[in-house]
C-alpha atoms as a PDB file:
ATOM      1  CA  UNK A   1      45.381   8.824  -5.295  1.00  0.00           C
ATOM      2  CA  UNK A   2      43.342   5.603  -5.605  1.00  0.00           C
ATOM      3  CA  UNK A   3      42.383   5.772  -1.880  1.00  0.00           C
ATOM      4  CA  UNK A   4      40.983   9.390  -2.493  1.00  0.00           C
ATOM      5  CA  UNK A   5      38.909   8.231  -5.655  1.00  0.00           C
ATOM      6  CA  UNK A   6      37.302   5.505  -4.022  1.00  0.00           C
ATOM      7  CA  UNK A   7      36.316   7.768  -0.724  1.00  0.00           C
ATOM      8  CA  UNK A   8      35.264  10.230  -3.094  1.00  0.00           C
ATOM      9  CA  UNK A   9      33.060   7.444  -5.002  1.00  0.00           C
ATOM     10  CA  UNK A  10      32.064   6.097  -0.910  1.00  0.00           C
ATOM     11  CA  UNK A  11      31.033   9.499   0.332  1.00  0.00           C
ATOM     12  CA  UNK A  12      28.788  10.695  -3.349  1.00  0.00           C
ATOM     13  CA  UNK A  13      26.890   7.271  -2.764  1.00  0.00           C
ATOM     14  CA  UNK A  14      26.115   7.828   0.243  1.00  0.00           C
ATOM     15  CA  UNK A  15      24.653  11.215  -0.287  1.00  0.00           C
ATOM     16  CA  UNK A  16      23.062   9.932  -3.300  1.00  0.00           C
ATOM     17  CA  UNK A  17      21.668   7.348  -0.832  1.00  0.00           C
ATOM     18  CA  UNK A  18      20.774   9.621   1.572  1.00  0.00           C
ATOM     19  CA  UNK A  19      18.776  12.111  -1.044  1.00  0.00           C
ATOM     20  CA  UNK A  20      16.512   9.682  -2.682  1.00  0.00           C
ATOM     21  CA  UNK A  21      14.856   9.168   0.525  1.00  0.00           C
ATOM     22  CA  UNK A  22      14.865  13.112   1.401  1.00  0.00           C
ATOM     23  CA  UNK A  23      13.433  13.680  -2.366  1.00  0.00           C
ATOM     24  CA  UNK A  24       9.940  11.396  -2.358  1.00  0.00           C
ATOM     25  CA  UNK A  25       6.184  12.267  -3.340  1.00  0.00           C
ATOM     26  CA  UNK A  26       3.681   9.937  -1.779  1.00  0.00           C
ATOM     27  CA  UNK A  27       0.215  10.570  -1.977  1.00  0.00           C
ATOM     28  CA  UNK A  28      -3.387   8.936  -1.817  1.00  0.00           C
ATOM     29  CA  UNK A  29      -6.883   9.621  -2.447  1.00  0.00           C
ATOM     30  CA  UNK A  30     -10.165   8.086  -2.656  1.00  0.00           C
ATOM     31  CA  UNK A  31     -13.667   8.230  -3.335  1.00  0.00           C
ATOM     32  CA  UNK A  32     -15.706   7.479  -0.705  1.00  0.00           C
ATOM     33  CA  UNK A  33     -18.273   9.631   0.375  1.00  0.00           C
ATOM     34  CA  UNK A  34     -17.850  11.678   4.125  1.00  0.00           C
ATOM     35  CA  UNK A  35     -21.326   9.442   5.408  1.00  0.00           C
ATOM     36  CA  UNK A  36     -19.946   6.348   4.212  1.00  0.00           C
ATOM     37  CA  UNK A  37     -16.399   6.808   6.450  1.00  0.00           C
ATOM     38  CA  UNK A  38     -16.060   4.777   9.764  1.00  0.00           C
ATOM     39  CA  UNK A  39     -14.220   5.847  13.066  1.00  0.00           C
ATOM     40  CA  UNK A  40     -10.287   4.444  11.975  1.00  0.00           C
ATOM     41  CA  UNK A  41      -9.913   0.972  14.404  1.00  0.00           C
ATOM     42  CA  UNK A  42      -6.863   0.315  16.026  1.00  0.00           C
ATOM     43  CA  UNK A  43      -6.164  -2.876  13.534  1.00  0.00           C
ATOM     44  CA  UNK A  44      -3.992  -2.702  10.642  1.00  0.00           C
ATOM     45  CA  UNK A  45      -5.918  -2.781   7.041  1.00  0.00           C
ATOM     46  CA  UNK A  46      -5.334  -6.565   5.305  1.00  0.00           C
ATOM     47  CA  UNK A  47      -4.713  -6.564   1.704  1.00  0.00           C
ATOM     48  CA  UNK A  48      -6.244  -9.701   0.330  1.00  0.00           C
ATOM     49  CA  UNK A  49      -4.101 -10.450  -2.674  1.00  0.00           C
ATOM     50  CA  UNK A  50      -5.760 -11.127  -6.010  1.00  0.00           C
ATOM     51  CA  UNK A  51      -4.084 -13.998  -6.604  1.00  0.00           C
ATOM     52  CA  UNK A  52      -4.837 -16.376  -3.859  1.00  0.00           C
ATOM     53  CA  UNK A  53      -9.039 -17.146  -2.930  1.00  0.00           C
ATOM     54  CA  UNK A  54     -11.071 -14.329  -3.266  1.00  0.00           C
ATOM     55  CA  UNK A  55     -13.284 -13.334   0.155  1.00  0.00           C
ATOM     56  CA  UNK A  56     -17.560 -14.287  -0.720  1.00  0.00           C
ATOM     57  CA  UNK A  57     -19.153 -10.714  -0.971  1.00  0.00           C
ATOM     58  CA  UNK A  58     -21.753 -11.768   1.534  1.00  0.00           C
ATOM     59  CA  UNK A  59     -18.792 -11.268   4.340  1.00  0.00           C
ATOM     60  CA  UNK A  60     -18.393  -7.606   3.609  1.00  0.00           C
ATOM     61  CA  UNK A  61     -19.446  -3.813   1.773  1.00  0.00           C
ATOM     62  CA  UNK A  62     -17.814  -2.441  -0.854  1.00  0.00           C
ATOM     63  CA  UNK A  63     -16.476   1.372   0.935  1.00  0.00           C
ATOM     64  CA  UNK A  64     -15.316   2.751  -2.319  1.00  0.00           C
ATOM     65  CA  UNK A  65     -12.044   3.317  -4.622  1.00  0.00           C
ATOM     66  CA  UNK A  66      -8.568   4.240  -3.729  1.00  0.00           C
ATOM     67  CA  UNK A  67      -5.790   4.938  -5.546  1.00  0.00           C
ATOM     68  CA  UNK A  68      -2.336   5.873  -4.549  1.00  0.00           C
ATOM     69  CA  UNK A  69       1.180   7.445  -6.411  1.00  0.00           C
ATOM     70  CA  UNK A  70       4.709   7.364  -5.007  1.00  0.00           C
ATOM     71  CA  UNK A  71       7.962   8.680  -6.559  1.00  0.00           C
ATOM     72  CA  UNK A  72      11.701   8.772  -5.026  1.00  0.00           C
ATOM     73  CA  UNK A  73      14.613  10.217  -7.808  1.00  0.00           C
ATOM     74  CA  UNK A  74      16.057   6.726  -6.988  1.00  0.00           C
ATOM     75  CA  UNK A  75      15.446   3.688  -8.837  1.00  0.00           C
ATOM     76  CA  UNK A  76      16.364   1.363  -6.111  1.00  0.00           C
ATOM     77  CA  UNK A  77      13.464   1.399  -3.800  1.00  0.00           C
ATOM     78  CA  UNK A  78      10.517  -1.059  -3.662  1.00  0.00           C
ATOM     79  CA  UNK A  79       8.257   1.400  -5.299  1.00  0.00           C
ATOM     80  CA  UNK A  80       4.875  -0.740  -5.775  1.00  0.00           C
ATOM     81  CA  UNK A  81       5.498  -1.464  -1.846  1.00  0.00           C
ATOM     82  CA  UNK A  82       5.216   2.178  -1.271  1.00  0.00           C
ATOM     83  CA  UNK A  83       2.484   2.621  -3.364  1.00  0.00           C
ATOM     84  CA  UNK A  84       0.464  -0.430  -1.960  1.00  0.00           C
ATOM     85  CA  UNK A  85       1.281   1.131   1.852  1.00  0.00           C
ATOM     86  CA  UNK A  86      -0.147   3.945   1.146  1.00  0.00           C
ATOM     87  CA  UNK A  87      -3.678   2.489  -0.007  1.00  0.00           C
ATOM     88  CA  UNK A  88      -3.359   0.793   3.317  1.00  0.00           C
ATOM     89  CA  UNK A  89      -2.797   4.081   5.048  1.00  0.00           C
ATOM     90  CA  UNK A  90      -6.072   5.636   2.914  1.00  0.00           C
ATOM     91  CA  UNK A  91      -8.063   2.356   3.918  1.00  0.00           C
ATOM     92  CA  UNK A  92      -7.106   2.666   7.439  1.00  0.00           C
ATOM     93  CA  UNK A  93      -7.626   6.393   7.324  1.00  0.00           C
ATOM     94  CA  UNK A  94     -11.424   6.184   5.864  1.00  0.00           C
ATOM     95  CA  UNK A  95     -12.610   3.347   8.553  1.00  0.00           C
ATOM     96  CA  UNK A  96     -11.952   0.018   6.356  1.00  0.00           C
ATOM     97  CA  UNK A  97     -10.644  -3.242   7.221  1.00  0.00           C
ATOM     98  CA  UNK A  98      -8.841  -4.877   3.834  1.00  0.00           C
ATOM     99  CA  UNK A  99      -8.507  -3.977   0.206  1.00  0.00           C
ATOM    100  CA  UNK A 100      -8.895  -5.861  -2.674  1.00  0.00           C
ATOM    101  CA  UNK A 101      -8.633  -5.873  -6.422  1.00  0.00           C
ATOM    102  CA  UNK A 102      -5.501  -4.255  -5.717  1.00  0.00           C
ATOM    103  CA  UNK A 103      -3.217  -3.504  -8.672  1.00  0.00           C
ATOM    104  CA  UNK A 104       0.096  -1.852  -9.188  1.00  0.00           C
ATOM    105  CA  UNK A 105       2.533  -0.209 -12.058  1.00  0.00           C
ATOM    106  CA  UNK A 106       5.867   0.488 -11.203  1.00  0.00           C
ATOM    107  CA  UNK A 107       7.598   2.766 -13.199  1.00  0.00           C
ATOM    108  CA  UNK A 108      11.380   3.582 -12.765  1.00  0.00           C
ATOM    109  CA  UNK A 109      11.427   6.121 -10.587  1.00  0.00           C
ATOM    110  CA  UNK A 110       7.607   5.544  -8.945  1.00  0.00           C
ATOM    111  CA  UNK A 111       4.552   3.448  -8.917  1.00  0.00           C
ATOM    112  CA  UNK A 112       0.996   3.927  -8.874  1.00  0.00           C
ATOM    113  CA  UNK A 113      -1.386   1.367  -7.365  1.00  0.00           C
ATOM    114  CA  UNK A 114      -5.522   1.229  -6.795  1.00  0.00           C
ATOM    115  CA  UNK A 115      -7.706  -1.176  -4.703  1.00  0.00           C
ATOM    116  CA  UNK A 116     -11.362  -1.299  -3.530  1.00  0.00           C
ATOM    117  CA  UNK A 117     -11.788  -0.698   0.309  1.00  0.00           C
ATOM    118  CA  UNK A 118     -14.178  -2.804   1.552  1.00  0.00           C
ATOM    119  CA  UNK A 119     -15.470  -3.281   5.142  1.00  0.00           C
ATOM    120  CA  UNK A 120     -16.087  -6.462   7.048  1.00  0.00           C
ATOM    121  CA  UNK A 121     -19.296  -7.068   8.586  1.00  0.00           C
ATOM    122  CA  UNK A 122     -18.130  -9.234  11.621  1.00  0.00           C
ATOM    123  CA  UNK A 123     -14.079  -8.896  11.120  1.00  0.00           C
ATOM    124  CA  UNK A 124     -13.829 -12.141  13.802  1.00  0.00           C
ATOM    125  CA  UNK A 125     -15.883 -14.147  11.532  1.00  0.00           C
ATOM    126  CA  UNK A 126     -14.324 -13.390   8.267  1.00  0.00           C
ATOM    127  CA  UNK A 127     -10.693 -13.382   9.486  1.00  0.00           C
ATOM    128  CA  UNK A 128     -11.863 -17.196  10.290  1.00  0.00           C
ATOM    129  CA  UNK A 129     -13.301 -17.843   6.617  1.00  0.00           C
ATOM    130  CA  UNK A 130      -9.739 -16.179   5.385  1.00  0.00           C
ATOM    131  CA  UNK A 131      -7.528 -18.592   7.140  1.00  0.00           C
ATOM    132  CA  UNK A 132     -10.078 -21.268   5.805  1.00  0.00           C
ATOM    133  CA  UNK A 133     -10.256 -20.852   2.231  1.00  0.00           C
ATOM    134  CA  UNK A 134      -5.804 -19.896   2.641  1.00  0.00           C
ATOM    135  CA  UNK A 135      -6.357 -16.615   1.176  1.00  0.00           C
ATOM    136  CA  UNK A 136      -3.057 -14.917   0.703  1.00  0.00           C
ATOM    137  CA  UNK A 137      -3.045 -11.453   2.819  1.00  0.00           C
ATOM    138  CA  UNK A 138       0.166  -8.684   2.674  1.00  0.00           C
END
């Protein structure tokens, strides 16, 4: 009888498991304008955390605003992860190399997050001034 319970207990976790990642909402938006988009690059979008240094505007243009919402019917996920993937996933979508100002609320059963997509003038150049002034990138 015991042995049953706990199988029974095993197998509705694992479905449980198994549906909160069948049962997610992700989406993103943002506001920049069709003629100020860039042909996507092959390189992954850096989020330059606002904790750490903070990049000299003279080393890139602000793109525009993106925001981003994720929700799962589980509570165990890394939701603000989600959320900050997909404004990396919007960045890399519109043309734009990093985000910052990026901030997240996580919820219990979602997050939301929002960032400003910038673009790099000379990516080579500033990726140097990053690793100079130890900015911290995700």
């Amino acid at each position: 009888m015991r042995r049953k319970a706990v199988l029974s207990v095993g197998i509705f976790l694992f479905a449980l498991g198994c549906a909160s990642h069948l049962i997610n909402e992700r989406s993103s938006t943002s506001d920049i304008p069709f003629e100020k988009r860039k042909t996507p690059s092959l390189e992954n979008a850096i989020v330059i955390d606002p904790q750490g240094p903070s990049l000299d505007p003279k080393y890139y243009e602000i793109m525009g605003e993106a925001s981003a919402q994720v929700s799962n019917v589980s509570a165990i996920p890394a939701h603000c992860k989600d959320a900050i993937d997909m404004l990396r996933y919007e960045t890399e979508n519109v043309g734009g190399d990093a985000l910052i100002n990026v901030s997240c609320n996580s919820g219990s059963f979602g997050a939301g997050a929002s960032g400003t997509i910038i673009s790099f003038k000379n990516r080579q150049e500033v990726l140097k001034v990053l690793r100079d002034i130890k900015a911290v990138l995700k």
